[in-house]
PDB file of N, CA and C in Angstrom:
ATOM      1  N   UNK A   1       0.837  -1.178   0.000  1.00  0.00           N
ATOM      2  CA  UNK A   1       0.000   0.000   0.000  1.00  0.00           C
ATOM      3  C   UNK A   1       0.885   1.247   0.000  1.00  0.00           C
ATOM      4  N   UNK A   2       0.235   2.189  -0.413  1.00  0.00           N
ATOM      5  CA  UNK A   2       1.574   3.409  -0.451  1.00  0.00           C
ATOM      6  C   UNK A   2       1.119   4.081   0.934  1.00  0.00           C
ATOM      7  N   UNK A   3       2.378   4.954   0.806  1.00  0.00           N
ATOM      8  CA  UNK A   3       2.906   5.502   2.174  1.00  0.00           C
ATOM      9  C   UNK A   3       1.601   6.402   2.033  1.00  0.00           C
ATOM     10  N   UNK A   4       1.134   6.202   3.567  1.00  0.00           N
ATOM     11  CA  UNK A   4      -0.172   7.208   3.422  1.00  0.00           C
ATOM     12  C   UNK A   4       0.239   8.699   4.569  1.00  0.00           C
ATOM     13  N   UNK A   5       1.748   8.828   4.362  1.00  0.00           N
ATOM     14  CA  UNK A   5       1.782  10.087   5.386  1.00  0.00           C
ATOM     15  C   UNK A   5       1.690  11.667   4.586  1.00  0.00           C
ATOM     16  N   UNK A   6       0.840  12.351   5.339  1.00  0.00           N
ATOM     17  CA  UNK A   6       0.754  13.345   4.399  1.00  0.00           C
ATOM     18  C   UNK A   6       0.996  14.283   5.512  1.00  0.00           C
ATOM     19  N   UNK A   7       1.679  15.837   5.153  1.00  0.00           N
ATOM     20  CA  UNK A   7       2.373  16.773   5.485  1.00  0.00           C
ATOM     21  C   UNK A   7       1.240  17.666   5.271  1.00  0.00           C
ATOM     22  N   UNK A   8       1.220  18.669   6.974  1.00  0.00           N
ATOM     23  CA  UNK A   8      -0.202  19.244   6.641  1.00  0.00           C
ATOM     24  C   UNK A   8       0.550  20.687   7.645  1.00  0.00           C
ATOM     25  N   UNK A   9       0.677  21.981   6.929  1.00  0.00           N
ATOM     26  CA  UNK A   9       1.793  23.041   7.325  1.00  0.00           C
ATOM     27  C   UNK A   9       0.595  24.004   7.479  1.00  0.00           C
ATOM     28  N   UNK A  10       0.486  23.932   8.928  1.00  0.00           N
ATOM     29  CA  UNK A  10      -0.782  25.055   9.164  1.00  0.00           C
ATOM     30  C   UNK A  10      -0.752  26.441   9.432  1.00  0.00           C
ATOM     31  N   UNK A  11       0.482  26.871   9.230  1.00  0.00           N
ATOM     32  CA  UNK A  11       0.773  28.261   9.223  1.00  0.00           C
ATOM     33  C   UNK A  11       0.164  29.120  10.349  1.00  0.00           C
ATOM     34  N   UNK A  12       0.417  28.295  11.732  1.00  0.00           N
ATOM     35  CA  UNK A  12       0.139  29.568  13.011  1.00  0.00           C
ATOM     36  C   UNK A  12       1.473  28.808  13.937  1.00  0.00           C
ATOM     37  N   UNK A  13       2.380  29.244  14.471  1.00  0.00           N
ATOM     38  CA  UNK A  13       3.337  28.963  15.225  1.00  0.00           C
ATOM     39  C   UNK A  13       4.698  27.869  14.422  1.00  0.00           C
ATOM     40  N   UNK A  14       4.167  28.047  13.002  1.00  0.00           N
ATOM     41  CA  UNK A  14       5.035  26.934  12.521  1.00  0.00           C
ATOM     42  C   UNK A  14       4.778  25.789  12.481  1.00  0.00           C
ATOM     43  N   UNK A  15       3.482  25.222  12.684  1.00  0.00           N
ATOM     44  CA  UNK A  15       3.439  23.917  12.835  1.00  0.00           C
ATOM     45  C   UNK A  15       2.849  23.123  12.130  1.00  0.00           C
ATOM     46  N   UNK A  16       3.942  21.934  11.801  1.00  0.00           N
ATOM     47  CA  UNK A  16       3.706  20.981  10.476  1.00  0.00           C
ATOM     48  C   UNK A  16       3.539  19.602  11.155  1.00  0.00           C
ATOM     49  N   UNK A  17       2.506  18.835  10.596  1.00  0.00           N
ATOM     50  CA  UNK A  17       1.856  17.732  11.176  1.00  0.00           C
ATOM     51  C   UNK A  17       2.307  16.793   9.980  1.00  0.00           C
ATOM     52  N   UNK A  18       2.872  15.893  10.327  1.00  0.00           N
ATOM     53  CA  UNK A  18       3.378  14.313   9.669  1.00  0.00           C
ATOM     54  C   UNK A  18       2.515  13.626  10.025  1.00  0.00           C
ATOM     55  N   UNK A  19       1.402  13.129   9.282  1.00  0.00           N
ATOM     56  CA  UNK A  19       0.304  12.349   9.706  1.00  0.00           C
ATOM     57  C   UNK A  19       0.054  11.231   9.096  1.00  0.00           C
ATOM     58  N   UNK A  20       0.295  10.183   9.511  1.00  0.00           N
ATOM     59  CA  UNK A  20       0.225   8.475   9.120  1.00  0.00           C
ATOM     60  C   UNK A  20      -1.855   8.163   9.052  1.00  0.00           C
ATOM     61  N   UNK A  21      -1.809   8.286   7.991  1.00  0.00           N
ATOM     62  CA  UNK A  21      -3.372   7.884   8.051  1.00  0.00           C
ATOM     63  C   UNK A  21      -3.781   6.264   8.354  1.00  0.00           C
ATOM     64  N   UNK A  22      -2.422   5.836   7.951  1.00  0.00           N
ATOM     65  CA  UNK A  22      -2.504   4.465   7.603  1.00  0.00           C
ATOM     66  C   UNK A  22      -2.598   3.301   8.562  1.00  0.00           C
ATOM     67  N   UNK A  23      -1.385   3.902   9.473  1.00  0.00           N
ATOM     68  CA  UNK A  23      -0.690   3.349  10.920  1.00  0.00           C
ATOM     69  C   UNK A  23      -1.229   4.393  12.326  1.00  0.00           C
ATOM     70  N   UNK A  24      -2.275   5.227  11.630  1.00  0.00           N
ATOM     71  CA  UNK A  24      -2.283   6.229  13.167  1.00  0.00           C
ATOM     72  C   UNK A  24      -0.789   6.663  13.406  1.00  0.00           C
ATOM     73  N   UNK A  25      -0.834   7.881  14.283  1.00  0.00           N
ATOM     74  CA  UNK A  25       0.296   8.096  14.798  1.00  0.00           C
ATOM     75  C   UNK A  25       0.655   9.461  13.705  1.00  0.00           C
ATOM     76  N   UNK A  26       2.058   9.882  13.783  1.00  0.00           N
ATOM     77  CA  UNK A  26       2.880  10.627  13.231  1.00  0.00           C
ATOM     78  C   UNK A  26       3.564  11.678  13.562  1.00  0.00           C
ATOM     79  N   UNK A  27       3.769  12.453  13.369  1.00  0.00           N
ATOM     80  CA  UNK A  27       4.957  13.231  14.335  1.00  0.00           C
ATOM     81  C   UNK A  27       4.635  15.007  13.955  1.00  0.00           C
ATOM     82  N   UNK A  28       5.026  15.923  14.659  1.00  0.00           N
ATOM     83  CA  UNK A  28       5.106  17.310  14.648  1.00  0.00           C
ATOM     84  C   UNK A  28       5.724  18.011  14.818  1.00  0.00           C
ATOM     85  N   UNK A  29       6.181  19.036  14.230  1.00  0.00           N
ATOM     86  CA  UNK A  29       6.950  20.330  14.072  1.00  0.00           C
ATOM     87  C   UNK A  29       6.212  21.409  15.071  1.00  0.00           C
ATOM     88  N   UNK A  30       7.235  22.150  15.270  1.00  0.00           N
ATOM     89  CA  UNK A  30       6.736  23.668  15.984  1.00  0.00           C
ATOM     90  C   UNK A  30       7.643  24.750  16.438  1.00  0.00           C
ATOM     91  N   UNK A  31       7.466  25.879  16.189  1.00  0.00           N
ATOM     92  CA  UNK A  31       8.367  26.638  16.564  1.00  0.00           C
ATOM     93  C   UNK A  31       7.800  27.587  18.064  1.00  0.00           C
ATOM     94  N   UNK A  32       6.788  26.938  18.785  1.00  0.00           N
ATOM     95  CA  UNK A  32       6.739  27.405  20.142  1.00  0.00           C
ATOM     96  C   UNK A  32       7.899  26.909  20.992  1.00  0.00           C
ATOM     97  N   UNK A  33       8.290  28.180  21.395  1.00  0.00           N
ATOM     98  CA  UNK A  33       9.530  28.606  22.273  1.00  0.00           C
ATOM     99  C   UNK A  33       9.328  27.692  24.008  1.00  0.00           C
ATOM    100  N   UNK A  34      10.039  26.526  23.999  1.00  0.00           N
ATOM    101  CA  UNK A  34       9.785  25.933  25.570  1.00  0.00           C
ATOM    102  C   UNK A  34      10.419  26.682  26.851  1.00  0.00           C
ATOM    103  N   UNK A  35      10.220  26.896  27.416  1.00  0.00           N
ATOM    104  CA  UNK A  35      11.180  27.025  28.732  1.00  0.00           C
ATOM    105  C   UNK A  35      12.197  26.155  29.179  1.00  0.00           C
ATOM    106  N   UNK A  36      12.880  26.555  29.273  1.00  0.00           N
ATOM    107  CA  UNK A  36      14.071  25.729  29.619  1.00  0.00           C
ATOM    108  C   UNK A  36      14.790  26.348  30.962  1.00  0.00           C
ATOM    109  N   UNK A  37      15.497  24.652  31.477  1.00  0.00           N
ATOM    110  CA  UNK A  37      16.342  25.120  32.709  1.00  0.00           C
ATOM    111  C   UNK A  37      17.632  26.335  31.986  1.00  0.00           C
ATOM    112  N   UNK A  38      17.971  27.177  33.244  1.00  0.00           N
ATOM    113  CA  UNK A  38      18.905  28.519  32.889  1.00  0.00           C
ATOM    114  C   UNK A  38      20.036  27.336  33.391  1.00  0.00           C
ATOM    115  N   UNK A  39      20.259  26.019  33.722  1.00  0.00           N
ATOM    116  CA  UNK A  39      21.725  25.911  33.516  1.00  0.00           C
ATOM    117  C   UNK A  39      22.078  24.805  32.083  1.00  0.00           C
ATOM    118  N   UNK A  40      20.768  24.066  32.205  1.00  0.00           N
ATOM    119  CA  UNK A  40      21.387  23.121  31.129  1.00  0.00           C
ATOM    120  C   UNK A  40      20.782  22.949  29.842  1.00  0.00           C
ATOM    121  N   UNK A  41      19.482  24.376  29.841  1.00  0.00           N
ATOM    122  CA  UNK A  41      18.558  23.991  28.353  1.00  0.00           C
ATOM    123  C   UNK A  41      17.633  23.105  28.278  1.00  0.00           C
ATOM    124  N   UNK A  42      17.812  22.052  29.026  1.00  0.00           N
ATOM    125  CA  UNK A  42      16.797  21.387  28.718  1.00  0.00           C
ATOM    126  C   UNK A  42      15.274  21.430  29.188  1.00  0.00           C
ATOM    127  N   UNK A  43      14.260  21.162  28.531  1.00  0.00           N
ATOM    128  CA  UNK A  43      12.669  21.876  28.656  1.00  0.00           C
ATOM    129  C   UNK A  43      12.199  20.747  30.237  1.00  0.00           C
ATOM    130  N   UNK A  44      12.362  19.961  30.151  1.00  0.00           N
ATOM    131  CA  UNK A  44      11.927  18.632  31.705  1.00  0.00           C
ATOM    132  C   UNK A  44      13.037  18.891  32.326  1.00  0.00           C
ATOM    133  N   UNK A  45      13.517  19.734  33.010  1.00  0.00           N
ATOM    134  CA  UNK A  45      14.801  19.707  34.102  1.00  0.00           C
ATOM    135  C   UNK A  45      13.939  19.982  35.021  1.00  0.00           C
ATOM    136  N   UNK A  46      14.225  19.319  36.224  1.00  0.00           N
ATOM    137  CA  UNK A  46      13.493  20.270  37.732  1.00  0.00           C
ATOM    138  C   UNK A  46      14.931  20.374  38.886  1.00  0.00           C
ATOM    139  N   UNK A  47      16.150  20.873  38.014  1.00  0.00           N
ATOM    140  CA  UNK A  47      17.316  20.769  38.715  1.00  0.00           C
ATOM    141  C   UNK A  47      17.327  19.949  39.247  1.00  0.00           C
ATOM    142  N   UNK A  48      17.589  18.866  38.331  1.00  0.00           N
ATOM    143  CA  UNK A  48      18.125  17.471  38.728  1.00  0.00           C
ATOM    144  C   UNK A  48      19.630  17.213  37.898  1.00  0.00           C
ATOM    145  N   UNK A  49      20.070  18.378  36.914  1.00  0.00           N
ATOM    146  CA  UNK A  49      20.962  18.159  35.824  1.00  0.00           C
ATOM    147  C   UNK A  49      22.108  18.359  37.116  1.00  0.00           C
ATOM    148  N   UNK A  50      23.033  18.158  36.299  1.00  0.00           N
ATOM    149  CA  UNK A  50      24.528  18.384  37.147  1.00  0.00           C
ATOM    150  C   UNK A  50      24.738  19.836  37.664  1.00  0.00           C
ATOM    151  N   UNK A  51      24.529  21.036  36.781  1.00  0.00           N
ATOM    152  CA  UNK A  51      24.983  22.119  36.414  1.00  0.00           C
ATOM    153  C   UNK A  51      24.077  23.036  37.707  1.00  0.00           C
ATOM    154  N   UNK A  52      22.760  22.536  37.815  1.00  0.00           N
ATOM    155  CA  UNK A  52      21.780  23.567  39.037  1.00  0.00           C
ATOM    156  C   UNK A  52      22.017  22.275  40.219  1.00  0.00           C
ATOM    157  N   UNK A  53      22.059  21.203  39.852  1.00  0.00           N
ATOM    158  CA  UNK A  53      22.802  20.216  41.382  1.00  0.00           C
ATOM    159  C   UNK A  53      24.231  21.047  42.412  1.00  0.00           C
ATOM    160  N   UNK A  54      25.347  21.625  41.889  1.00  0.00           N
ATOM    161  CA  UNK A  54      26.246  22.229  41.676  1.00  0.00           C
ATOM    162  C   UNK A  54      25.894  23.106  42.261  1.00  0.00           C
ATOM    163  N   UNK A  55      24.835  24.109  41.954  1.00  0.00           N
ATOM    164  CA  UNK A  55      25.125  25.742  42.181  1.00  0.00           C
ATOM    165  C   UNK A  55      23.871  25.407  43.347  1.00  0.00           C
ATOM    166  N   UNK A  56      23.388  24.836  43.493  1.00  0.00           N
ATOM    167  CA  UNK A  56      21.767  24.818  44.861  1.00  0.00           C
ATOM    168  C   UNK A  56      22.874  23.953  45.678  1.00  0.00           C
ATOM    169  N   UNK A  57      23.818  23.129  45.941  1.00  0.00           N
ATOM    170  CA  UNK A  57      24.485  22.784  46.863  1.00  0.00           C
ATOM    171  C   UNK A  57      25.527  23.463  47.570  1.00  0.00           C
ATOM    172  N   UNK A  58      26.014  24.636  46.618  1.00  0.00           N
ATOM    173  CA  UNK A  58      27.161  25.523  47.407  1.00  0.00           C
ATOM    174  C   UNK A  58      26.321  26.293  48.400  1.00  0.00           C
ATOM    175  N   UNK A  59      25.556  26.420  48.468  1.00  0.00           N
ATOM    176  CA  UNK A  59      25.034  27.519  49.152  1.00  0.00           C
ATOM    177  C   UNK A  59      24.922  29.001  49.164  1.00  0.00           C
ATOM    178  N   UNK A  60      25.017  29.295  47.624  1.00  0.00           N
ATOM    179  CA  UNK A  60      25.384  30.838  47.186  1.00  0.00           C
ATOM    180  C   UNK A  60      23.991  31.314  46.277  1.00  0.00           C
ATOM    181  N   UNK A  61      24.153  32.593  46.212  1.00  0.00           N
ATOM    182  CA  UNK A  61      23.327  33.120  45.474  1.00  0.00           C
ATOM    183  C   UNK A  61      23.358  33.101  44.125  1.00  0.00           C
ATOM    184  N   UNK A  62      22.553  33.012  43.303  1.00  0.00           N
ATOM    185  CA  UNK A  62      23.242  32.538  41.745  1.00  0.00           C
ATOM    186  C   UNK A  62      21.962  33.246  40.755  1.00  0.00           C
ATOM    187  N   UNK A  63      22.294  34.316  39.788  1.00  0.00           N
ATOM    188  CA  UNK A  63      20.766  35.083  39.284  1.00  0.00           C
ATOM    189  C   UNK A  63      20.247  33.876  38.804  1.00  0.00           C
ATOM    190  N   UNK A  64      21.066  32.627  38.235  1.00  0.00           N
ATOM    191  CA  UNK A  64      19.753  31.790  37.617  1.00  0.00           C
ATOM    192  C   UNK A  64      19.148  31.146  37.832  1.00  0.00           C
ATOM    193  N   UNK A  65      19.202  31.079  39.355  1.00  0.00           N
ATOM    194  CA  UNK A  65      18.393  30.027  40.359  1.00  0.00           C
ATOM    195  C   UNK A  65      16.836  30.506  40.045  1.00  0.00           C
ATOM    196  N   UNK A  66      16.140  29.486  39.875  1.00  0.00           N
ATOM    197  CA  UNK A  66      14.646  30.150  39.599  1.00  0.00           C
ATOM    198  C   UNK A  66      14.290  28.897  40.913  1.00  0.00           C
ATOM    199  N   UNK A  67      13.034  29.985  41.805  1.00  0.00           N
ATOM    200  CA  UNK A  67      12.266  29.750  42.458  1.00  0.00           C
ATOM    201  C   UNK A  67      11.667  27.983  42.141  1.00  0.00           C
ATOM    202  N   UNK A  68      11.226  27.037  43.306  1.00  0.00           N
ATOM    203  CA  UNK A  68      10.032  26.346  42.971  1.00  0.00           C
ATOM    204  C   UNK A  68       8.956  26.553  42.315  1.00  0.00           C
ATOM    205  N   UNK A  69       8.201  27.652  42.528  1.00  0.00           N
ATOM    206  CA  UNK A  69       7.578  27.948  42.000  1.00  0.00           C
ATOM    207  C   UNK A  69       7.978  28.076  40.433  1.00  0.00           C
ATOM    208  N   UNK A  70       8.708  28.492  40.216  1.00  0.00           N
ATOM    209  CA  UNK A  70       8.687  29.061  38.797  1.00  0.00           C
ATOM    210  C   UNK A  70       9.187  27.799  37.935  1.00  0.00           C
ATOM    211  N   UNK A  71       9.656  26.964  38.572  1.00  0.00           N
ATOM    212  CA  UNK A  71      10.427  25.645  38.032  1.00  0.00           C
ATOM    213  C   UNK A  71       9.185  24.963  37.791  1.00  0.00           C
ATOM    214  N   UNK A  72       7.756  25.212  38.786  1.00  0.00           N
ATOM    215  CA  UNK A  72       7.053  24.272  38.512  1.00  0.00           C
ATOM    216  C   UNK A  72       6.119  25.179  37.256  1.00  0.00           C
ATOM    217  N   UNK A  73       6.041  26.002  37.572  1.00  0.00           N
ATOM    218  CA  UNK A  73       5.578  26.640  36.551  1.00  0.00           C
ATOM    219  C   UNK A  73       5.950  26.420  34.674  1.00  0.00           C
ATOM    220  N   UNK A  74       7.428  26.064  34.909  1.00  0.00           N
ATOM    221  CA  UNK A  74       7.960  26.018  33.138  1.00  0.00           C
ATOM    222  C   UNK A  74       7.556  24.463  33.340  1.00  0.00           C
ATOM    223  N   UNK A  75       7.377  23.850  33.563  1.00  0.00           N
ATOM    224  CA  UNK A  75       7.185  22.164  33.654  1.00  0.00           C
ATOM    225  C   UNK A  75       5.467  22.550  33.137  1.00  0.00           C
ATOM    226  N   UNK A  76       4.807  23.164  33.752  1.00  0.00           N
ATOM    227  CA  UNK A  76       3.563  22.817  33.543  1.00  0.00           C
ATOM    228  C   UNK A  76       3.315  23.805  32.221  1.00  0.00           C
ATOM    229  N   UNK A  77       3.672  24.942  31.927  1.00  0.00           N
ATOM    230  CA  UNK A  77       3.481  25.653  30.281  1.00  0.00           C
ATOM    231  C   UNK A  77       4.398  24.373  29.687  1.00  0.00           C
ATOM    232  N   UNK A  78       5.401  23.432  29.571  1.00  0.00           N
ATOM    233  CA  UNK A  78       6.027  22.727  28.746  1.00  0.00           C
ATOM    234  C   UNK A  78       4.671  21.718  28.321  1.00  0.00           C
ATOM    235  N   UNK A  79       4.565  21.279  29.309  1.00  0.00           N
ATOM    236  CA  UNK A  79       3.276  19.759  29.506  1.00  0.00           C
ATOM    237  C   UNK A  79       2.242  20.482  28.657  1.00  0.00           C
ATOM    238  N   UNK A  80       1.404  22.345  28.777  1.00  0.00           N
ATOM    239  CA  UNK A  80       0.600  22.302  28.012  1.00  0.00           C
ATOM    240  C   UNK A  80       0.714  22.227  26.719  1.00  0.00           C
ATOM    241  N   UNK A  81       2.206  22.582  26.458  1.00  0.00           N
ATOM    242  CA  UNK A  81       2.485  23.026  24.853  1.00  0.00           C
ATOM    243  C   UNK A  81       2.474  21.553  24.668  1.00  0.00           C
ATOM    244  N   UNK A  82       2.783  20.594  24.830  1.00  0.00           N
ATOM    245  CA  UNK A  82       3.097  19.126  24.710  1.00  0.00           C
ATOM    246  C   UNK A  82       1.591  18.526  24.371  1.00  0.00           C
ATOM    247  N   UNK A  83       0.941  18.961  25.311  1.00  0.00           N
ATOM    248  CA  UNK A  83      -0.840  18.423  25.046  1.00  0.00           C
ATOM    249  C   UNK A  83      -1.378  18.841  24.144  1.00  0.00           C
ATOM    250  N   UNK A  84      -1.264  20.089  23.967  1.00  0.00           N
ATOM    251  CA  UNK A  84      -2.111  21.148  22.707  1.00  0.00           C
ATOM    252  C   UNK A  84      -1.232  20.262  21.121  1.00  0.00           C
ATOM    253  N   UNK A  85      -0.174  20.107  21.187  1.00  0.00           N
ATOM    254  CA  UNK A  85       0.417  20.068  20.008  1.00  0.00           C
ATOM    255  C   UNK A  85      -0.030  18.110  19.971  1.00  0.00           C
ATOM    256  N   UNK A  86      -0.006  17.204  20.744  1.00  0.00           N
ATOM    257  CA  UNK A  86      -0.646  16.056  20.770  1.00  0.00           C
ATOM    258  C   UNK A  86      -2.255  16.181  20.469  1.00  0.00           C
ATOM    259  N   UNK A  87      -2.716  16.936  20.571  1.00  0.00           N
ATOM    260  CA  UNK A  87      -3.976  17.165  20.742  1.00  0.00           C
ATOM    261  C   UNK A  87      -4.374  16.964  19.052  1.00  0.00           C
ATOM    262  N   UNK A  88      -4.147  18.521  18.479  1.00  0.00           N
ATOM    263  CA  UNK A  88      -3.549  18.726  16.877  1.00  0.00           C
ATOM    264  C   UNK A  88      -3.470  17.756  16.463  1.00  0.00           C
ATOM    265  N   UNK A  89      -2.804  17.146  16.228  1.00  0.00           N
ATOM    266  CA  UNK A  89      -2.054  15.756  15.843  1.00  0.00           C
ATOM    267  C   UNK A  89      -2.772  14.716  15.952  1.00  0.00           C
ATOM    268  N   UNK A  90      -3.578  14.245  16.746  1.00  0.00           N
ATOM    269  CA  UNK A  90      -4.551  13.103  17.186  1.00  0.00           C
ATOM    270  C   UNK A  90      -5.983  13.933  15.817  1.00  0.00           C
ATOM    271  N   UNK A  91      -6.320  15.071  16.585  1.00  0.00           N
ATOM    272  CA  UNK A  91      -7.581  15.813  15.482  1.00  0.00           C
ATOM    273  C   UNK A  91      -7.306  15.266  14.379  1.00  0.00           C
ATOM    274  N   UNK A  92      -6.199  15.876  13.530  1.00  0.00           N
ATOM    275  CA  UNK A  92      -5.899  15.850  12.515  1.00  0.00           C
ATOM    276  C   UNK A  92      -5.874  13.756  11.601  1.00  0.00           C
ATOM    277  N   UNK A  93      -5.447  13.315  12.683  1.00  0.00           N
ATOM    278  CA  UNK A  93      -5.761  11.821  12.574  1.00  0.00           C
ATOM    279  C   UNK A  93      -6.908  11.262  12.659  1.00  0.00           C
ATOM    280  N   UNK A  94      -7.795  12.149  13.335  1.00  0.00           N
ATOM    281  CA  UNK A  94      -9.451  11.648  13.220  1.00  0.00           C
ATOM    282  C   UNK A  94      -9.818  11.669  12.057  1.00  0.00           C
ATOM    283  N   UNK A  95      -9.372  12.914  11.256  1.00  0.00           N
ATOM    284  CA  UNK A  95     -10.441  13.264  10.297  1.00  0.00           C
ATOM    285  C   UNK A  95     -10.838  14.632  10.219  1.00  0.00           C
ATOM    286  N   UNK A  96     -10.475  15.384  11.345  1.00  0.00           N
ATOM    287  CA  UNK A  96     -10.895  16.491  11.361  1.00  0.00           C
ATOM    288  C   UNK A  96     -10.214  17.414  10.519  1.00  0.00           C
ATOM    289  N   UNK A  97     -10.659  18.448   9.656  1.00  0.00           N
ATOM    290  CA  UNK A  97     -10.267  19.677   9.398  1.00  0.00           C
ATOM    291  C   UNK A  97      -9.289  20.707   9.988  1.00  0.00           C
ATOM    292  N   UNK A  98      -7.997  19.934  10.550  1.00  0.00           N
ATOM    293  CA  UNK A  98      -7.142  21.106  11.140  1.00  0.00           C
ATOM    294  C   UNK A  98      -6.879  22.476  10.657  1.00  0.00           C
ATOM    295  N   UNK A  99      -6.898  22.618   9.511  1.00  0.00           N
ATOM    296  CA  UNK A  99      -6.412  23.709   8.010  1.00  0.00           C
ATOM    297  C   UNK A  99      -7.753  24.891   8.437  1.00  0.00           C
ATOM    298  N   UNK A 100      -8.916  24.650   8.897  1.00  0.00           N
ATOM    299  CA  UNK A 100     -10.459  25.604   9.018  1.00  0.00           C
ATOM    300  C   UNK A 100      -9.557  27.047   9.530  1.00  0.00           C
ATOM    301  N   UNK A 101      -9.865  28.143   9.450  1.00  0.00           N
ATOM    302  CA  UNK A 101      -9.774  29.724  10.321  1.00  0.00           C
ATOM    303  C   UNK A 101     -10.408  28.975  11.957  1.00  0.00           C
ATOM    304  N   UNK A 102     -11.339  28.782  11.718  1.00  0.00           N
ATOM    305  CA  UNK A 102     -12.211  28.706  13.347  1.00  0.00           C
ATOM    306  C   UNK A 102     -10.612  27.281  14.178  1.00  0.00           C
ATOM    307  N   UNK A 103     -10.323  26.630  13.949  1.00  0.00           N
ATOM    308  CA  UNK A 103      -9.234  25.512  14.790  1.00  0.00           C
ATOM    309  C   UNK A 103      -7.681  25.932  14.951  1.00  0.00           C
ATOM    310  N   UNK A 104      -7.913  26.886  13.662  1.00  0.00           N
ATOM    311  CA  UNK A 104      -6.095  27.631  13.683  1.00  0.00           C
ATOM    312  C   UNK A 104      -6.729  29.057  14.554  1.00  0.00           C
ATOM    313  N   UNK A 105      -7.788  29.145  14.785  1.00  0.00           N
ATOM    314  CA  UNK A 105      -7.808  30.229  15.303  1.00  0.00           C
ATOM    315  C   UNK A 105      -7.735  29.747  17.159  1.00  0.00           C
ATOM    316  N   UNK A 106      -8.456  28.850  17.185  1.00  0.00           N
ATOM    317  CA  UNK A 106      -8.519  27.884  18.692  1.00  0.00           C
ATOM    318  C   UNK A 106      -7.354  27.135  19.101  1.00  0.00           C
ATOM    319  N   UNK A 107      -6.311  27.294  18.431  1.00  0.00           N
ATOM    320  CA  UNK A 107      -4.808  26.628  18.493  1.00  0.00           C
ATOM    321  C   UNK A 107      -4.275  27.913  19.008  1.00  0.00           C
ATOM    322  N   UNK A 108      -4.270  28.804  18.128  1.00  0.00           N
ATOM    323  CA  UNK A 108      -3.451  30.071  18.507  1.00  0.00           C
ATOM    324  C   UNK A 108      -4.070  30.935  20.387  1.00  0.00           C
ATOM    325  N   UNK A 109      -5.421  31.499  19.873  1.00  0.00           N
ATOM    326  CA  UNK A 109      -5.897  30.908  21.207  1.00  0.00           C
ATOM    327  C   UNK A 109      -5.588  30.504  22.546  1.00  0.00           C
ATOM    328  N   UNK A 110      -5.493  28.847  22.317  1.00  0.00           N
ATOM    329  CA  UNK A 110      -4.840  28.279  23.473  1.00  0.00           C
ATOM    330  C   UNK A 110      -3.560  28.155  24.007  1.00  0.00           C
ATOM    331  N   UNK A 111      -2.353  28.554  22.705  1.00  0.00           N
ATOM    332  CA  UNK A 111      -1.621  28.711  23.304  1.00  0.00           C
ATOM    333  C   UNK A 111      -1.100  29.613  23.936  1.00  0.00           C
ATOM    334  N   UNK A 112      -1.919  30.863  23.474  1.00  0.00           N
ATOM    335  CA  UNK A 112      -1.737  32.565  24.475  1.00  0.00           C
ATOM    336  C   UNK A 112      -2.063  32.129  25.612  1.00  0.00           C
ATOM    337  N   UNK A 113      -3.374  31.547  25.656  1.00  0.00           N
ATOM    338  CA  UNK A 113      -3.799  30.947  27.060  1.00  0.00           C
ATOM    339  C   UNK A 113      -2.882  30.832  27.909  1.00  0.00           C
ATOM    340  N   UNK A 114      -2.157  29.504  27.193  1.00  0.00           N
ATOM    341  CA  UNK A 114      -1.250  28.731  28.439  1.00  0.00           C
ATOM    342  C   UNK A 114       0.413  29.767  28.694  1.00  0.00           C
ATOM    343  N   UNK A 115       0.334  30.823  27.754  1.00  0.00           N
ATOM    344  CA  UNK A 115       1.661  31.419  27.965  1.00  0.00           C
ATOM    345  C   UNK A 115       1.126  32.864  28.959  1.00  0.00           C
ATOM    346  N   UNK A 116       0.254  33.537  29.229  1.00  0.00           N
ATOM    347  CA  UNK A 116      -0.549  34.061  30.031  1.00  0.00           C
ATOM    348  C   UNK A 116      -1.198  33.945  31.559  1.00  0.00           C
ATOM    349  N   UNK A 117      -1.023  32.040  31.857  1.00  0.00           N
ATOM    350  CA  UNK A 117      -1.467  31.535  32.946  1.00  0.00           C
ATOM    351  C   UNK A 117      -0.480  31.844  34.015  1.00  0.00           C
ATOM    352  N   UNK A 118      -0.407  32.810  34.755  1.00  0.00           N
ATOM    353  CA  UNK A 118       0.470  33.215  35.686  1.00  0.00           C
ATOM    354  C   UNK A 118       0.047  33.054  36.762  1.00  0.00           C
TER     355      UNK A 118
END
């Protein structure tokens, strides 16, 4: 059977959907900006990396120490951008019309939402 993945470039945040009609599933692009830990980049750190292990054990003041709070905070805008963009992706595998004004408009939307939730 031929490859049934089709490339669907919805033009709000950059985001291009690789969609397996065939096998379910497929993969996504995006250019929403994650939060990341200030020592090691990566978007799931809760200073567990080496680099904020290091600087929370000396016992010093350090500008890039971010609060609990705020650590839990980039964990949970990461998780929404993660859901919203799974979300997309599953739609788009139903059947649904991702490409409509009214769903690119409810994408864009939600993700002000979740970058707003303070």
């Amino acid at each position: 059977m031929a490859d049934e993945l089709r490339e669907i470039k919805l033009g709000v945040h950059g985001i291009v959907l690789h969609v397996d009609y065939f096998n379910g599933g497929g993969s996504i692009e995006h250019d929403v900006l994650y939060e990341v830990c200030s020592f090691c980049n990566q978007k799931d750190c809760v200073y567990d990396c080496d680099e904020s292990t290091a600087v929370w054990s000396d016992g010093k003041d350090n500008e890039k120490k971010e609060t609990t709070l705020a650590v839990s905070e980039r964990i949970a805008f990461n998780g929404g951008v993660d859901a919203i963009m799974s979300f997309v992706l599953a739609a788009a595998n139903a059947g649904i019309h991702v490409e409509t004004p009214y769903f690119l408009e409810a994408i864009k939307t939600t993700l002000d939402a979740i970058g707003n939730n303070d």
